[in-house]
Protein backbone atom coordinates (compact mmCIF):
# COMPACT_ATOMS: atom_id res chain seq x y z
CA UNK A 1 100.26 34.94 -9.01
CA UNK A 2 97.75 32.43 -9.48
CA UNK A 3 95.05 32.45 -11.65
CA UNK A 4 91.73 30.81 -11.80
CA UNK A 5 89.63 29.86 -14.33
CA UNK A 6 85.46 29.45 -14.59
CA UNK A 7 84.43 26.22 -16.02
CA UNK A 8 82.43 27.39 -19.52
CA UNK A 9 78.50 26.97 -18.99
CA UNK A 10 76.73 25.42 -21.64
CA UNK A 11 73.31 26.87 -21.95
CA UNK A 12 72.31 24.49 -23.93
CA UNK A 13 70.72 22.79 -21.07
CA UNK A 14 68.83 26.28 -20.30
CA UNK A 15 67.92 26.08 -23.83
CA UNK A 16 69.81 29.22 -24.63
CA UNK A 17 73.12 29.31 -26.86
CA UNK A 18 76.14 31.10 -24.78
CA UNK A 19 79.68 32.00 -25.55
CA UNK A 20 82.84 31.22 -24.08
CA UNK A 21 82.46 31.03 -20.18
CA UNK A 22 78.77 32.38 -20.37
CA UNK A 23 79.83 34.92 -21.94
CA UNK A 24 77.06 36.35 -24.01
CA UNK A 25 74.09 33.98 -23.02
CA UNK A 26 70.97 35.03 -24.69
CA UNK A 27 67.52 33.51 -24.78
CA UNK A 28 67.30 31.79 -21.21
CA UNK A 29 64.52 29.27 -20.97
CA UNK A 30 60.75 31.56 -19.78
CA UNK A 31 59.76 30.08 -16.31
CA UNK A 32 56.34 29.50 -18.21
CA UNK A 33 57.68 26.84 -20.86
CA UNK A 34 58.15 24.37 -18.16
CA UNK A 35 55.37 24.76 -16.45
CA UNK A 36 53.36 24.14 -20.15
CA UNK A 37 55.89 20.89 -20.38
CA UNK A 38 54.63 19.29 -17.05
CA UNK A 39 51.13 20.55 -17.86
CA UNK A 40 51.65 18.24 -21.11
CA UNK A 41 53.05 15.56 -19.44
CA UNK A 42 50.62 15.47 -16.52
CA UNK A 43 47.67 15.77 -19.51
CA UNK A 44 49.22 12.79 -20.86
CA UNK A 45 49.20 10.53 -17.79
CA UNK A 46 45.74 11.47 -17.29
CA UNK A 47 44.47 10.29 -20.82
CA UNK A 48 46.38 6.83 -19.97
CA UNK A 49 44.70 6.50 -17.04
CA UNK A 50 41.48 7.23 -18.60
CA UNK A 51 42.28 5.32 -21.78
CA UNK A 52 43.84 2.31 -20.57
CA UNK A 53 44.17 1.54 -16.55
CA UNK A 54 40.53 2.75 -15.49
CA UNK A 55 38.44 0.73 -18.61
CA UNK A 56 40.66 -2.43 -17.60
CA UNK A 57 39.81 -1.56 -14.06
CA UNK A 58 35.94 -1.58 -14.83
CA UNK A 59 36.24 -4.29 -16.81
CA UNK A 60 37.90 -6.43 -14.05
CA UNK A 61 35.00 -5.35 -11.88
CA UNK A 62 32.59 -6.09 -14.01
CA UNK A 63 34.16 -9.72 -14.62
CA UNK A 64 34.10 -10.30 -11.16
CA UNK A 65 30.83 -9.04 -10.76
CA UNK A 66 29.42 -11.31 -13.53
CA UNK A 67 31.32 -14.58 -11.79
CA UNK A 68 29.61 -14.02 -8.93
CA UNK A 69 25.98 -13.96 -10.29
CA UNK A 70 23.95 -16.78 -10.50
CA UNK A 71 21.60 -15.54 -13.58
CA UNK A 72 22.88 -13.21 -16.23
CA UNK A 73 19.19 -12.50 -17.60
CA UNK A 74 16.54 -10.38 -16.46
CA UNK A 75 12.38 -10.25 -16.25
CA UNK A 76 12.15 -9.02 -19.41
CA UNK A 77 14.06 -12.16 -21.30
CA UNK A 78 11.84 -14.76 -19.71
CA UNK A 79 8.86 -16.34 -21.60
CA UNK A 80 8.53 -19.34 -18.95
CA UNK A 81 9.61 -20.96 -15.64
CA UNK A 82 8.59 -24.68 -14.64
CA UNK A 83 9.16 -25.19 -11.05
CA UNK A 84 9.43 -28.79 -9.87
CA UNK A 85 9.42 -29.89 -6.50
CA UNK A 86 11.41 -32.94 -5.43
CA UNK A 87 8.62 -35.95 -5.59
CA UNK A 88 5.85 -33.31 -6.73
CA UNK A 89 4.21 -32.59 -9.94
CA UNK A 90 5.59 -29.95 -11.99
CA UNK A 91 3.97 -26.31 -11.77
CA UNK A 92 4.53 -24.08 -14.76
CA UNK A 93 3.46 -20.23 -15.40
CA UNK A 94 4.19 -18.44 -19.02
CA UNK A 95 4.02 -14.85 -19.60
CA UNK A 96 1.09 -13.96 -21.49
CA UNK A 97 -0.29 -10.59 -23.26
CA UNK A 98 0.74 -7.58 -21.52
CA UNK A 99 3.41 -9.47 -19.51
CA UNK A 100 0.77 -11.08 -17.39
CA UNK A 101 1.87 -14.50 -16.09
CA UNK A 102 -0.49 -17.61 -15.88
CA UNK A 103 -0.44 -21.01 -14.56
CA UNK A 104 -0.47 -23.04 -17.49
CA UNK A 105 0.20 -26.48 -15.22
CA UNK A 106 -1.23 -28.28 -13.47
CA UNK A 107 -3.88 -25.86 -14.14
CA UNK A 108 -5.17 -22.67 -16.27
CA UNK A 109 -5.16 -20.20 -13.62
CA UNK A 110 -4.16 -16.11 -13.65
CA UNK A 111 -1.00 -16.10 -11.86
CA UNK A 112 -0.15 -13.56 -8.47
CA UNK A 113 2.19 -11.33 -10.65
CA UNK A 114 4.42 -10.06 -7.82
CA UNK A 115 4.85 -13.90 -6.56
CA UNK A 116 6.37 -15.37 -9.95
CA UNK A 117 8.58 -12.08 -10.31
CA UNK A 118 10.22 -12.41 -6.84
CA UNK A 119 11.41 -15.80 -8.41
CA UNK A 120 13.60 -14.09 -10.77
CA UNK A 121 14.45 -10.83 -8.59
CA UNK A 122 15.73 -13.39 -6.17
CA UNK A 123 17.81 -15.18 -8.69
CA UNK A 124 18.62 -12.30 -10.02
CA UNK A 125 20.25 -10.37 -6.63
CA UNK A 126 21.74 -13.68 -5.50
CA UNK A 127 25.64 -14.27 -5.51
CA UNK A 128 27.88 -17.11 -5.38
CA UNK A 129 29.10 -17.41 -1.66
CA UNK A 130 32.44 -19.25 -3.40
CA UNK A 131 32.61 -22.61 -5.71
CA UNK A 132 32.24 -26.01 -3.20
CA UNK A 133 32.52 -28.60 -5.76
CA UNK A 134 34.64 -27.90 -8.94
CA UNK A 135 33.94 -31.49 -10.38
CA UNK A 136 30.06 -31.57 -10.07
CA UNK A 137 30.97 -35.58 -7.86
CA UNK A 138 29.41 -36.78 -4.73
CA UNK A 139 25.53 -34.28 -5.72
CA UNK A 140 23.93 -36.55 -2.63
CA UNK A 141 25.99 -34.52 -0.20
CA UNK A 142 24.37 -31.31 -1.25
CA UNK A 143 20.87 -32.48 -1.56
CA UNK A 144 21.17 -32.10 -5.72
CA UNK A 145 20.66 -36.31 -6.54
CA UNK A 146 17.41 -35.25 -6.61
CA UNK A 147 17.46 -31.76 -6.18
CA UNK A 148 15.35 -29.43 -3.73
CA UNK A 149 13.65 -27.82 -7.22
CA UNK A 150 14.52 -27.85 -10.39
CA UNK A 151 14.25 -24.32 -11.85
CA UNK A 152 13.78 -24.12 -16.05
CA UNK A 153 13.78 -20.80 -17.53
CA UNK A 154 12.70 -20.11 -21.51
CA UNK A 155 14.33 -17.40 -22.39
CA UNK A 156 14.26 -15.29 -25.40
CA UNK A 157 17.25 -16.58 -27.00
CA UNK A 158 18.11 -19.81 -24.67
CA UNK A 159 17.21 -22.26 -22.00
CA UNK A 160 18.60 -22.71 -18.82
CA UNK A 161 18.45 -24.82 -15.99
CA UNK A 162 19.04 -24.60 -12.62
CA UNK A 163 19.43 -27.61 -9.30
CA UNK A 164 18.70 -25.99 -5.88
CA UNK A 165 19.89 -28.29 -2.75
CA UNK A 166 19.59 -27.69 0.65
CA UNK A 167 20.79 -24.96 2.99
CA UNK A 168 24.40 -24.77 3.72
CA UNK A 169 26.10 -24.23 6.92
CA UNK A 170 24.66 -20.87 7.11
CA UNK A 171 20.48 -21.03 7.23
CA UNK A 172 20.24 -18.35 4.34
CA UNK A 173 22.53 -20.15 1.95
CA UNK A 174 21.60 -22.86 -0.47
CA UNK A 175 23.83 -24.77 -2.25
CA UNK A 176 23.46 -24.36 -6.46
CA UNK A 177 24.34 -25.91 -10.12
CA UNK A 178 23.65 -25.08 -13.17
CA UNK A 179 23.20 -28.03 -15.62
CA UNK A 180 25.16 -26.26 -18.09
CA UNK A 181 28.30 -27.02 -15.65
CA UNK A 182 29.88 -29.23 -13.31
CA UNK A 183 30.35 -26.60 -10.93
CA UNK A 184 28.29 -27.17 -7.23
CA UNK A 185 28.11 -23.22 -5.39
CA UNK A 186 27.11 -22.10 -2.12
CA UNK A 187 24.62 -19.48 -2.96
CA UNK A 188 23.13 -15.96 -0.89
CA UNK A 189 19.71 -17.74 -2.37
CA UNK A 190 16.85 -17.01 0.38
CA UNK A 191 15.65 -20.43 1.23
CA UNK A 192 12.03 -19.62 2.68
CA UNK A 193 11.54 -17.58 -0.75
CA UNK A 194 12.03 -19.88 -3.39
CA UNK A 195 11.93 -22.80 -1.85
CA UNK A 196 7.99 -22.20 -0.80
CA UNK A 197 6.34 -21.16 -4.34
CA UNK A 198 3.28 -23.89 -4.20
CA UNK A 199 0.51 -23.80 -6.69
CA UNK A 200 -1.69 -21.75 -3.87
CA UNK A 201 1.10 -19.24 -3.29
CA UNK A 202 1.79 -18.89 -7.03
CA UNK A 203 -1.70 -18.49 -8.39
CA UNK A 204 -3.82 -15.09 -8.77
CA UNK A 205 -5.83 -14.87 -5.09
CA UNK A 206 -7.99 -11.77 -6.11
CA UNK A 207 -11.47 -12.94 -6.48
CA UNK A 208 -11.94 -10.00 -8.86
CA UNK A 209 -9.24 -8.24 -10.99
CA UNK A 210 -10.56 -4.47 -10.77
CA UNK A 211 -9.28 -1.05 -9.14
CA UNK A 212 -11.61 0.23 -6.25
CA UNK A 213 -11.28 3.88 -7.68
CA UNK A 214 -13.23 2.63 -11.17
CA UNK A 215 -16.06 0.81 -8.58
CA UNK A 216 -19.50 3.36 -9.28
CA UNK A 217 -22.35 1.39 -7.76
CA UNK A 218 -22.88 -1.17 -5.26
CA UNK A 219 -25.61 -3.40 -4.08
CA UNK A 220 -25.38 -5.45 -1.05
CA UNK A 221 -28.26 -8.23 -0.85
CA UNK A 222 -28.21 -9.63 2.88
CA UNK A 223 -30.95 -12.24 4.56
CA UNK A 224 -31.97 -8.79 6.48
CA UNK A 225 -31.98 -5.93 3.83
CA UNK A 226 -30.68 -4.65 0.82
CA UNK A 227 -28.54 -1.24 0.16
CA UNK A 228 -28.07 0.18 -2.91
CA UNK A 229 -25.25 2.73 -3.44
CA UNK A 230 -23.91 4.86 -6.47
CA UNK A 231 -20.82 7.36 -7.06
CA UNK A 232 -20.87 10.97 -8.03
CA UNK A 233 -17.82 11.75 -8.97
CA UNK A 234 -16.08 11.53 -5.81
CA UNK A 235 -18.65 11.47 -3.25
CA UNK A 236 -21.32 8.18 -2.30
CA UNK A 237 -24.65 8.00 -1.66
CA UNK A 238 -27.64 5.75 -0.77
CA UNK A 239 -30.37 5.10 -3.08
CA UNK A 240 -32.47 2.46 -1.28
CA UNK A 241 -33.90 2.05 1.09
CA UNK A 242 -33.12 5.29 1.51
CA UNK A 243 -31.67 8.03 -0.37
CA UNK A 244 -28.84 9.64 1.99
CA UNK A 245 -25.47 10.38 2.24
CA UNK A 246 -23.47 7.82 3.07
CA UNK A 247 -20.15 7.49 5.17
CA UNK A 248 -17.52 8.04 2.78
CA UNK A 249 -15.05 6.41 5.25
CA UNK A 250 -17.11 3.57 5.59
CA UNK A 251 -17.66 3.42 1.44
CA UNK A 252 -13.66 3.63 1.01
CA UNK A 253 -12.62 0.62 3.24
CA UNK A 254 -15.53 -1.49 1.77
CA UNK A 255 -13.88 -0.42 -1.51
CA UNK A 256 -10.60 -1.38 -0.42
CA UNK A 257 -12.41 -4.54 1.03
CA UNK A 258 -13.60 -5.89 -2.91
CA UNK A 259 -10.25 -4.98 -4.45
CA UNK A 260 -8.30 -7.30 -1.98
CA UNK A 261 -10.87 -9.73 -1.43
CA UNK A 262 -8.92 -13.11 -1.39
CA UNK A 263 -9.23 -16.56 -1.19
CA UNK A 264 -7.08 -18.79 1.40
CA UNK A 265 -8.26 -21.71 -0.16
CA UNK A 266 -9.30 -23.21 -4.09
CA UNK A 267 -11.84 -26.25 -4.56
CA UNK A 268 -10.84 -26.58 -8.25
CA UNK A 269 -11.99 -30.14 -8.91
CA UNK A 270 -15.52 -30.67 -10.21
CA UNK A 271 -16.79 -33.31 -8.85
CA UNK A 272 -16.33 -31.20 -5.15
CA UNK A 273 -17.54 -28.43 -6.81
CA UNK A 274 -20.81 -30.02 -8.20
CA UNK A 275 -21.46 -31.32 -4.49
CA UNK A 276 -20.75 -28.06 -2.42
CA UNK A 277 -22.86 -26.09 -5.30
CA UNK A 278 -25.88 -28.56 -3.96
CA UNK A 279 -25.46 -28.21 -0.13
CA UNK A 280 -24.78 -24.23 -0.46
CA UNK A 281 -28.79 -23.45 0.34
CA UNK A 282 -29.47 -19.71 0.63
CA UNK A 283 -26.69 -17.21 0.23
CA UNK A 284 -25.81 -15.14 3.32
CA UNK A 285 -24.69 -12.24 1.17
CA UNK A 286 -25.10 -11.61 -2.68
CA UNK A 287 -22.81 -8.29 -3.44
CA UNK A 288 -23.22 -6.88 -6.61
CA UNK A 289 -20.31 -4.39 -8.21
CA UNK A 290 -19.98 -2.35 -10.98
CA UNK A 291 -16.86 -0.84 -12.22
CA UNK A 292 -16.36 1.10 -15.49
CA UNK A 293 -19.65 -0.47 -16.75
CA UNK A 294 -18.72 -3.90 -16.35
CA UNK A 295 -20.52 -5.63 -14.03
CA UNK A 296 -19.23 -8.44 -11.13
CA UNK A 297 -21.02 -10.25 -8.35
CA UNK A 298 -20.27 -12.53 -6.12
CA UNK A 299 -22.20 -14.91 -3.04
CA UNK A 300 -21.09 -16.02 0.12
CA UNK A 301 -22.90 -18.78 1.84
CA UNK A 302 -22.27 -20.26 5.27
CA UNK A 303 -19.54 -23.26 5.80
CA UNK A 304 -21.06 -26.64 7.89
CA UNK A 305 -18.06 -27.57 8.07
CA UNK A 306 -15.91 -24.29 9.54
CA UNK A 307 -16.67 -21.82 11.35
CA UNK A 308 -13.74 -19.64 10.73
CA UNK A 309 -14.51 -20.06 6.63
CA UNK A 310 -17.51 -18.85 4.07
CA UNK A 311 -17.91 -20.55 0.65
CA UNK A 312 -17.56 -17.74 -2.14
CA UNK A 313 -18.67 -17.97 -5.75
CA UNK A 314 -18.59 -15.72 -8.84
CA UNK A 315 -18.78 -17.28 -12.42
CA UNK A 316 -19.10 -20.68 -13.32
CA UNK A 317 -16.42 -21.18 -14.62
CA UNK A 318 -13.79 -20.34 -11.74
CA UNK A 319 -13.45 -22.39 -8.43
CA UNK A 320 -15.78 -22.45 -5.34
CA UNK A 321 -13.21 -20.16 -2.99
CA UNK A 322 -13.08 -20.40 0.45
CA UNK A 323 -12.89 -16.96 1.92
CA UNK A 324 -12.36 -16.04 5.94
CA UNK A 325 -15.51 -16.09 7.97
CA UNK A 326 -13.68 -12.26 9.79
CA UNK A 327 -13.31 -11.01 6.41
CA UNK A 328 -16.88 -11.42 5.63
CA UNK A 329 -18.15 -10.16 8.48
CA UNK A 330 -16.45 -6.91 7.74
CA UNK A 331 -18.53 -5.84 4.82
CA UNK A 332 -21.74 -3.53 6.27
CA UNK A 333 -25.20 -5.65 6.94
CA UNK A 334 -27.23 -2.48 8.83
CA UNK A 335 -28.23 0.87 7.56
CA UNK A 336 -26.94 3.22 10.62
CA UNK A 337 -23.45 1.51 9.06
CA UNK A 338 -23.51 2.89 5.52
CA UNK A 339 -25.06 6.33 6.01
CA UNK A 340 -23.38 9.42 6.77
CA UNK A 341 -23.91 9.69 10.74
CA UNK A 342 -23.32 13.78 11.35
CA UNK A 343 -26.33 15.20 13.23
CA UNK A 344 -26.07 17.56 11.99
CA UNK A 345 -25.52 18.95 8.52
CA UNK A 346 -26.14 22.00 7.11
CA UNK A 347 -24.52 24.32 4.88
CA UNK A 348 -22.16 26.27 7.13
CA UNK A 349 -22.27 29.93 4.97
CA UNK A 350 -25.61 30.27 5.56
CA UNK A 351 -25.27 30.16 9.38
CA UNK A 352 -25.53 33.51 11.39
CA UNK A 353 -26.08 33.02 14.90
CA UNK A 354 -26.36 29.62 17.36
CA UNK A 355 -28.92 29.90 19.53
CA UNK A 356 -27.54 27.74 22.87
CA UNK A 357 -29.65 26.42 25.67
CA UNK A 358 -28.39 24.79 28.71
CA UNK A 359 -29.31 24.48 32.48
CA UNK A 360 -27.65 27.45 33.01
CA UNK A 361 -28.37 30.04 29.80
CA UNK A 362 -30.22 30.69 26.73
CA UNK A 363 -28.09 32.80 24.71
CA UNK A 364 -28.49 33.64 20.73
CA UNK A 365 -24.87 34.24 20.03
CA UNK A 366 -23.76 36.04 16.58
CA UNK A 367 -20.69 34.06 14.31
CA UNK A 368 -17.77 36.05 14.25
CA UNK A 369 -16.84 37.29 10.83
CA UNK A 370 -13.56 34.64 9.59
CA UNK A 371 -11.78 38.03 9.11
CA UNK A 372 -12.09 38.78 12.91
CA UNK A 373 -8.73 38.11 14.89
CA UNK A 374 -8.76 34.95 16.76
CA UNK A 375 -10.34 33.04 18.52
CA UNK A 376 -13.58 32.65 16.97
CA UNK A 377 -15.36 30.65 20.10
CA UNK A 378 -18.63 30.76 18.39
CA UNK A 379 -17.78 29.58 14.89
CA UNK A 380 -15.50 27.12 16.69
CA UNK A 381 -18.30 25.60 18.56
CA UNK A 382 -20.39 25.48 15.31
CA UNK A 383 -17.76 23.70 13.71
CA UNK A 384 -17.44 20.98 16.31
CA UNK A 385 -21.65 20.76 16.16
CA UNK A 386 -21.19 19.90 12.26
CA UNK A 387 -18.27 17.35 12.68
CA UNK A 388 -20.34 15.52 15.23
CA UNK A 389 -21.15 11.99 14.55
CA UNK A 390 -23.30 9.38 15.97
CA UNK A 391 -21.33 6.47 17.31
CA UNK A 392 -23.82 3.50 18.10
CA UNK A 393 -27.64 3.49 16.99
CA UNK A 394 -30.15 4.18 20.79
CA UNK A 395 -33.36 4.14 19.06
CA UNK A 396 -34.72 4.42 15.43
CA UNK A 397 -37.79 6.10 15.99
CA UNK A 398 -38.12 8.01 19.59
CA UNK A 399 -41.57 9.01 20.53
CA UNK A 400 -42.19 12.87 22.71
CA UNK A 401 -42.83 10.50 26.20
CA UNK A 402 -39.71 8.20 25.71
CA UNK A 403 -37.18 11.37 25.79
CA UNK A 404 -37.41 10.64 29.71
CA UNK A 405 -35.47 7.56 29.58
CA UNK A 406 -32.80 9.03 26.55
CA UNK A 407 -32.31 12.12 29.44
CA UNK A 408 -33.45 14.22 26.70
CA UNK A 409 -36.60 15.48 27.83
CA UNK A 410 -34.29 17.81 29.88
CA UNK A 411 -30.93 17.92 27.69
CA UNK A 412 -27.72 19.24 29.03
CA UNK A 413 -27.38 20.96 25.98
CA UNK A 414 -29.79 22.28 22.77
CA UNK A 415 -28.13 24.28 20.43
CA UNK A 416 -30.09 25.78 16.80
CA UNK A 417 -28.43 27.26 14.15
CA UNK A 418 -30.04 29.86 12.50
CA UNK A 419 -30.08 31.53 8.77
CA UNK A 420 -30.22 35.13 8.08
CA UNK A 421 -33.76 35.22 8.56
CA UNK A 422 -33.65 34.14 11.57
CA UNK A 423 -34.93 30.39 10.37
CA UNK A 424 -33.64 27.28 12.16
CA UNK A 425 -31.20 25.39 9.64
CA UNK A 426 -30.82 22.87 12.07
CA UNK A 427 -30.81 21.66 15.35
CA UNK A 428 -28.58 18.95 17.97
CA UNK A 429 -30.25 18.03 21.62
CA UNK A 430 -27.97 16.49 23.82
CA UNK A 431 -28.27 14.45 27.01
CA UNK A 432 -26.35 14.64 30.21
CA UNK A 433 -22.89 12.96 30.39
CA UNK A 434 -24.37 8.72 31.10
CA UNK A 435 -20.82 7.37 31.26
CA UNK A 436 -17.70 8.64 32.14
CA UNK A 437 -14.42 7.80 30.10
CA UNK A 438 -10.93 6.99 31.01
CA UNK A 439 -8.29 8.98 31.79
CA UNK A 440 -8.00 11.97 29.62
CA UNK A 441 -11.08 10.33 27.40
CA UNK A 442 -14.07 11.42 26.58
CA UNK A 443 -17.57 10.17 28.04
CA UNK A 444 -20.66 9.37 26.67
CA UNK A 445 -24.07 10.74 26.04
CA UNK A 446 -27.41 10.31 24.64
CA UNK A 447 -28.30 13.14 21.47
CA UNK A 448 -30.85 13.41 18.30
CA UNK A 449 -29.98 15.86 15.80
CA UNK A 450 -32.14 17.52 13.17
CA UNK A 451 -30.29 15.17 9.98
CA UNK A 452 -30.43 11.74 11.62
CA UNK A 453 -34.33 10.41 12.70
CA UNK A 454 -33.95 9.02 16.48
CA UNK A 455 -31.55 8.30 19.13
CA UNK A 456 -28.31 7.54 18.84
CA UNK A 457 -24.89 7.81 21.59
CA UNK A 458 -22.15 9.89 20.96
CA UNK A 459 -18.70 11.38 22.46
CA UNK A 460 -19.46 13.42 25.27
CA UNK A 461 -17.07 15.92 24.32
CA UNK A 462 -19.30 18.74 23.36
CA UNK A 463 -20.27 19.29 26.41
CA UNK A 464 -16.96 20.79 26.97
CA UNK A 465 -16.27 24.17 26.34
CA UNK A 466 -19.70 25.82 25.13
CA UNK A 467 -19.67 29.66 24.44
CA UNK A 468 -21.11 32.43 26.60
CA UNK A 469 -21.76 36.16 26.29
CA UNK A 470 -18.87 36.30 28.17
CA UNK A 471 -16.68 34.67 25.39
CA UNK A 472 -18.35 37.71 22.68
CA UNK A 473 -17.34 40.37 25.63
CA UNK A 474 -13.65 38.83 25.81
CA UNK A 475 -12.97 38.85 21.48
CA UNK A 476 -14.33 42.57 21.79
CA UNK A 477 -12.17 43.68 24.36
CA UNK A 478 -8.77 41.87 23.40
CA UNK A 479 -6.70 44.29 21.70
């Protein structure tokens, strides 16, 4: 009879301790113990990744990242930048209190802020393309012996310098060196950026430095009349020759207007200065500002010598500026310009009822209360009577027997709006349609309201869609 015989198990390798063939195993390894050993050794691998392959990662990034940079420094580190042009006289600016920069060279000048900074930004987000010229030889073939512009920084801590050639095979490339190496790069540099900074492009072309929100009164001076206007808080108004509302949409692009009121052009030397000064005669303008009680002026007088330019002045002691002729003709010179032009302005709680005359009707028709479900047709109507405005100027001052010729002697339309006494608050007269407009547009017509004196064309709009009784009838009945 044969026998056979089990091989004894160590359960050692279970972790357990066994006797002879198995026999009497205790202690087998718990299912949970090698899931905590993994756990370990998975917790492990993640602390060398996060200790030692992903910092050396980063940091290989970084390296490559800082090779490929042209400047390592930022706004903040630079005192100074001269600029000098290949067979041109050097043009420095310096950062002054409250990181304002100047043009110290070749004159004293306030600097355009944004236009120096774009000189560093575009250093700054410019990379190196890849290394041409390891050895720094043969600088003629990249336009460096002389270069393009020679670019000195003063920094904080250091000085550097910078050679910019010309462009490389791609338009939008230039080619690069720092003086501090041999090395010659092809650079992401944009050429028409910082190869264009002249003195005119880099200096301050503001003819005042002010914000148009801290502007409170203004008085324009033309050959024809003068307008005085003041702020209260938030709303403008005339003071001479009149005292009137004026058009606050009109007021806020003239503001706009004498915060970016620029020069295209700088007579700086004296001698030109002295003689312009003497053949200036009479100025066409004199505008006089005042902005957080400090007070500016300036004059514009009429160029011999161009018609698209006007001769500005301010102080003294700044340049004669040469200012476009189309910008100056943009600031207000008549009265109908500057004042409010509604016909009609009243205030609108206090109306009750519209009385409404046409060829057709004479109707007193009662405002719907707001709470009423809509449409309000009435209060509609009165609404579009209160946002009318005058569009060109008829006639100032319109006697009874020249309402003939206006069409107003027999208006298309005459509508009153009365208080809750029955009193009229105001009134709007309105002539037949004169002109038709284009497709879909509105026409003109001929209208005096009880706010503005005289005659004056508007939008022949509100013609359209006047209320009836039959509108009242309609809200009533609609459930």
């Amino acid at each position: 009879m044969s026998r056979s015989f089990s091989s004894p198990v160590s359960c050692s390798v279970l972790g357990s301790s066994c006797g002879k063939n198995g026999v009497g195993c205790n202690n087998p390894m718990k299912p949970y113990v090698v899931t905590l050993t993994l756990g370990g050794l998975l917790v492990l691998g993640l602390i060398y990744l996060y200790a030692v392959e992903f910092p050396d990662a980063q940091r290989k990034a970084e390296e490559e990242q800082r090779t490929k940079q042209l400047v390592s420094f930022q706004s903040d580190d630079v005192r100074r930048i001269t600029l000098q042009y290949r067979d041109q006289d050097a043009i420095d600016v310096e950062k002054g209190p409250g990181g304002h920069w100047w043009l110290v060279k070749p004159l004293h000048y306030r600097a355009d802020h944004a236009e120096v900074e774009d000189i560093i930004r575009d250093l700054v987000i410019a990379n190196v393309t890849r290394v041409i010229n390891e050895s720094g030889s043969n600088l003629g073939d990249y336009g460096l012996a002389p270069p393009q512009l020679t670019l000195s920084f003063a920094l904080n801590d250091r000085d550097e310098q910078f050679l910019i050639g010309e462009r490389g095979p791609i338009s939008a490339q230039l080619y690069f060196k720092r003086t501090s190496g041999p090395q010659i790069y092809l650079t992401s540099l944009p050429d028409r950026d910082i190869l264009s900074k002249t003195q005119y492009i880099l200096r301050r072309k503001e003819l005042f430095e002010l914000d148009r929100e801290d502007i409170d009164r203004l008085t324009l001076e033309h050959q024809t009349g003068a307008f005085s206007l003041f702020k209260t808080e938030h709303t403008w108004f005339l003071d001479a020759p009149i005292e009137f509302l004026a058009d606050q949409s009109v007021i806020g692009a003239l503001l706009f207007q004498i915060e970016n009121l620029k020069a295209g052009k700088f007579i700086d030397d004296s001698e030109e200065q002295k003689n312009i000064r003497a053949q200036l005669g009479l100025p066409k303008l004199v505008m006089h500002i005042q902005a957080n009680d400090v007070p500016y002026a300036v004059q514009f007088f009429a160029s011999s010598d161009n018609a698209e330019w006007v001769y500005a002045t301010t102080t003294p002691d700044l340049p004669v500026f040469i200012v476009s002729r189309q910008t100056f003709q943009r600031i207000p010179n008549t009265l109908f310009t500057l004042r409010n032009k509604h016909l009609v302005v009243v205030d609108r709680s206090l109306v009750t009822d519209l009385v409404i005359t046409t060829p057709d009707q004479q109707v007193t028709l009662p405002l719907e209360s707001p709470e009423q479900p809509m449409p309000h047709p009435v209060r509609e109507f009165m609404n579009r009577v209160l946002t009318l405005q005058a569009e060109i100027l008829i006639k100032e001052n319109v006697a009874t027997d020249g309402l003939h010729v206006l069409g107003l002697d027999r208006p298309a339309l005459e509508v009153k709006l009365l208080g809750g006494d029955q009193r009229v608050l105001g009134s709007l007269v309105v002539s037949d349609i004169l002109s038709a407009g284009d497709s879909g547009q509105a026409g003109t017509a001929n209208a005096r309201g009880s706010t503005l004196p005289g005659a004056y064309g508007i939008r022949s709009s509100i013609l359209v869609n006047v209320p009836t009784e039959s509108d009242l009838i309609t809200q009533v009945t609609t459930p």
